[in-house]
C-alpha atoms as a PDB file:
ATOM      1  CA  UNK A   1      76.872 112.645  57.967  1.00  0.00           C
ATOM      2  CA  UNK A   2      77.299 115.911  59.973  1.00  0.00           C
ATOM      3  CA  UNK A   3      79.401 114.958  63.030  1.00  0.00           C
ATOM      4  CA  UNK A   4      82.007 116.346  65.232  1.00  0.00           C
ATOM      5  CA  UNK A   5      84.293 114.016  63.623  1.00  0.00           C
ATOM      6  CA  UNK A   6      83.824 115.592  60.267  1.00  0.00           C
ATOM      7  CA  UNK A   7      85.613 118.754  61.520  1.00  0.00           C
ATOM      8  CA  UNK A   8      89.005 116.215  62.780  1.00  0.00           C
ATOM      9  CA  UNK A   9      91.558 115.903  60.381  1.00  0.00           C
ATOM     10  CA  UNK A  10      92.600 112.417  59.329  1.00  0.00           C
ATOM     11  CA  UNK A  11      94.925 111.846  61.730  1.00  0.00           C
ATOM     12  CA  UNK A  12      92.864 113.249  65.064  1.00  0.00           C
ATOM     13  CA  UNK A  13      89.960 110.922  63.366  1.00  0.00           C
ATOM     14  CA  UNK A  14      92.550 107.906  63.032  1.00  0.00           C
ATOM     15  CA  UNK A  15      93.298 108.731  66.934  1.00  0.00           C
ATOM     16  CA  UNK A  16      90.062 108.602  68.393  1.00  0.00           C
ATOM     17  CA  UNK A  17      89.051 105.303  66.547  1.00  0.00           C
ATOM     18  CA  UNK A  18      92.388 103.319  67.477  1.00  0.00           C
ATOM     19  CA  UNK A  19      92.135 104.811  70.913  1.00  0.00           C
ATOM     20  CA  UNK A  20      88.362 103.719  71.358  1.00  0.00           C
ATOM     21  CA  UNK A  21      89.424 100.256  69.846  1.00  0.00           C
ATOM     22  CA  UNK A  22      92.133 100.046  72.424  1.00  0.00           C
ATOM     23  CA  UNK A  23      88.867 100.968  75.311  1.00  0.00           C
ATOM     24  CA  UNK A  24      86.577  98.572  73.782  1.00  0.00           C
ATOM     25  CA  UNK A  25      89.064  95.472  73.589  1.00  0.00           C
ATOM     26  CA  UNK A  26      90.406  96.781  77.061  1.00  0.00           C
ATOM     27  CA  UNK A  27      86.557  96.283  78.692  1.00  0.00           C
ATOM     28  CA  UNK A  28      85.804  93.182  76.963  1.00  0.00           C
ATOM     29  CA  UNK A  29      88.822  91.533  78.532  1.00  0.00           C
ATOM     30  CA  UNK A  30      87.770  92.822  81.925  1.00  0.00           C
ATOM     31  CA  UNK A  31      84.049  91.662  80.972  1.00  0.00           C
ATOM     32  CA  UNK A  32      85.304  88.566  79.853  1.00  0.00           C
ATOM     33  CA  UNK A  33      88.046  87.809  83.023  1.00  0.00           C
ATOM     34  CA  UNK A  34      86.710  90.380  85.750  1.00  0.00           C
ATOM     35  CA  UNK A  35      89.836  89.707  87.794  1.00  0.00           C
ATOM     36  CA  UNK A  36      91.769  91.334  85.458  1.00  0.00           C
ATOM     37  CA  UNK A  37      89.684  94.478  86.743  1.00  0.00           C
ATOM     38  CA  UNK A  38      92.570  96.227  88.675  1.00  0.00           C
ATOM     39  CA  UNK A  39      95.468  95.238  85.682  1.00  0.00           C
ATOM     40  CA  UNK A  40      93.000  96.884  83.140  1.00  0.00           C
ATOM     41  CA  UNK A  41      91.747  99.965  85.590  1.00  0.00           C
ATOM     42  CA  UNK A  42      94.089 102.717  84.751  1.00  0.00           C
ATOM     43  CA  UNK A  43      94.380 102.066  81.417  1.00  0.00           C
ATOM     44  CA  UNK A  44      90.678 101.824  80.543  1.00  0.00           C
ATOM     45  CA  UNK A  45      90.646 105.181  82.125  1.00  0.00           C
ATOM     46  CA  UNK A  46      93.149 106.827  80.664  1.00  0.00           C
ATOM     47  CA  UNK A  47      92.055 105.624  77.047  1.00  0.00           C
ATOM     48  CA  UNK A  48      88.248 106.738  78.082  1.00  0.00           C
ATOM     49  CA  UNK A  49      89.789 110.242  79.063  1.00  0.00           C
ATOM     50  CA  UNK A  50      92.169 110.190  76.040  1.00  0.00           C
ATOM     51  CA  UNK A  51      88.799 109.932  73.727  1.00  0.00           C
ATOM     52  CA  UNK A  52      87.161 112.322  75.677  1.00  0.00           C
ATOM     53  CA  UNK A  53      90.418 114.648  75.165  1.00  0.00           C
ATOM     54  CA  UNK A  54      90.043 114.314  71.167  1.00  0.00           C
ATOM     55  CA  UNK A  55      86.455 115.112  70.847  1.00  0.00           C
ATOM     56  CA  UNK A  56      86.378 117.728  73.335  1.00  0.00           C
ATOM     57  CA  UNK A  57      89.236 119.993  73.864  1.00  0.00           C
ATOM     58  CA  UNK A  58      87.710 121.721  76.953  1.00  0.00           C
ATOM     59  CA  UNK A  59      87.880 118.693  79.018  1.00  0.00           C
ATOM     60  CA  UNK A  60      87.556 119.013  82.679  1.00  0.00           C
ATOM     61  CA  UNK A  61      87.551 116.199  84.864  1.00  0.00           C
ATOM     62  CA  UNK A  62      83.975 117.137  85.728  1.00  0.00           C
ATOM     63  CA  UNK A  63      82.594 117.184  82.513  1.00  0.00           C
ATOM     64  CA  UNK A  64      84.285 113.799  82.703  1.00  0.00           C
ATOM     65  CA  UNK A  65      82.223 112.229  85.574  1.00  0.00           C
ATOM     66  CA  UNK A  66      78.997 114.068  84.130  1.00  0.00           C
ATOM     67  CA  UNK A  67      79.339 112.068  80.982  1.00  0.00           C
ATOM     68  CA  UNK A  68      79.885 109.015  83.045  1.00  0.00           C
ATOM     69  CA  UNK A  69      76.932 109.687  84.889  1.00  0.00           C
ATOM     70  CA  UNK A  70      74.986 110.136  81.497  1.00  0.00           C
ATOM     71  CA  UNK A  71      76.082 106.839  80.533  1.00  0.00           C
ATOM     72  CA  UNK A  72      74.085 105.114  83.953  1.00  0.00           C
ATOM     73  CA  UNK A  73      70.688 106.995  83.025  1.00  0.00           C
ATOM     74  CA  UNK A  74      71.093 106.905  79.232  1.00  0.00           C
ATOM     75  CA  UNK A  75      70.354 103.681  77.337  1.00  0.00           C
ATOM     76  CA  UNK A  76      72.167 104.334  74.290  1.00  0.00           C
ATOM     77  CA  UNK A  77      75.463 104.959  76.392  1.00  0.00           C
ATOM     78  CA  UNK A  78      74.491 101.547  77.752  1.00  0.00           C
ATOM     79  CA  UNK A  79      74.184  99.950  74.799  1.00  0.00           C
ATOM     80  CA  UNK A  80      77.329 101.040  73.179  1.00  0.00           C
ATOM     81  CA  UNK A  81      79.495  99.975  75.412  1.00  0.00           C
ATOM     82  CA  UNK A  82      77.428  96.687  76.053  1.00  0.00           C
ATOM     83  CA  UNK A  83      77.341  95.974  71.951  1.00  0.00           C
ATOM     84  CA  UNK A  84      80.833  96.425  71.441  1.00  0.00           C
ATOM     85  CA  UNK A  85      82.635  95.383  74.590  1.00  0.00           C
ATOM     86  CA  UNK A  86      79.790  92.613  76.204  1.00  0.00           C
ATOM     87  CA  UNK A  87      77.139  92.798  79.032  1.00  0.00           C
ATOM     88  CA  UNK A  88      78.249  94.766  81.918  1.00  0.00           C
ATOM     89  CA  UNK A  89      81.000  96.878  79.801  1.00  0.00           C
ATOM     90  CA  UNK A  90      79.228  99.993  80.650  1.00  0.00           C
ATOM     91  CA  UNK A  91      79.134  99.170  84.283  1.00  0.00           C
ATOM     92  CA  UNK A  92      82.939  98.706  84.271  1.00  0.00           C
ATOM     93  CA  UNK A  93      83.935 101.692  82.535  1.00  0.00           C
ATOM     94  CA  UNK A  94      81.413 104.041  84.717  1.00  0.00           C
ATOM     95  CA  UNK A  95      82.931 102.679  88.355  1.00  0.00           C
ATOM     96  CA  UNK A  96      86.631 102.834  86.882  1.00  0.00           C
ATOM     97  CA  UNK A  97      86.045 106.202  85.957  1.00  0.00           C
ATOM     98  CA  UNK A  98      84.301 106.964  88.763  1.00  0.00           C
ATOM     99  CA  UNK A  99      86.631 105.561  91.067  1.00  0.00           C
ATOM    100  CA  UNK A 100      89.702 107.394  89.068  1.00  0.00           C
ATOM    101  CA  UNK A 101      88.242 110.828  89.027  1.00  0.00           C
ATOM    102  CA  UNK A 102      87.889 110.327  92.954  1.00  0.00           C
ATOM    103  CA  UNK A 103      91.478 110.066  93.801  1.00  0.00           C
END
């Protein structure tokens, strides 16, 4: 397997799975209670930005929203997020970002 995450050491690698865990079980709460929507919000961001932070160390908040944007035109994004987190996960995560990176 030649990935990005080949070149992490164990601990960065160890990161970005608990901190994707912590995203995923984050969205399926929302996906499961969408009330909890606002509670969740800056969290799910902040973990989504925190991942994006360990696989990419020249974040920019607008390579941020262009992934995000990816994600609505990109199937496999949509699945992903859908598989791991329930229908409509994706959806959630884009318009928190979305909404976050507007402030």
């Amino acid at each position: 397997m030649n990935s990005k995450a080949d070149n992490f050491s164990e601990e960065k690698f160890n990161q970005m799975k608990a901190t994707e865990a912590d995203l995923v079980r984050e969205l399926q709460q929302v996906v499961k209670d969408p009330s909890k929507e606002t509670e969740l919000s800056d969290t799910i961001f902040r973990n989504h930005q925190k991942w994006l932070k360990i696989i990419m160390p020249n974040y920019t908040p607008e390579i941020h929203l262009g992934i995000v944007n990816g994600y609505e035109t990109d199937e496999r994004y949509q699945s992903y997020y859908d598989d791991k987190a329930g229908k409509g996960a994706t959806k959630i995560l884009i318009k928190i970002v979305k909404a976050h990176l507007a402030k």
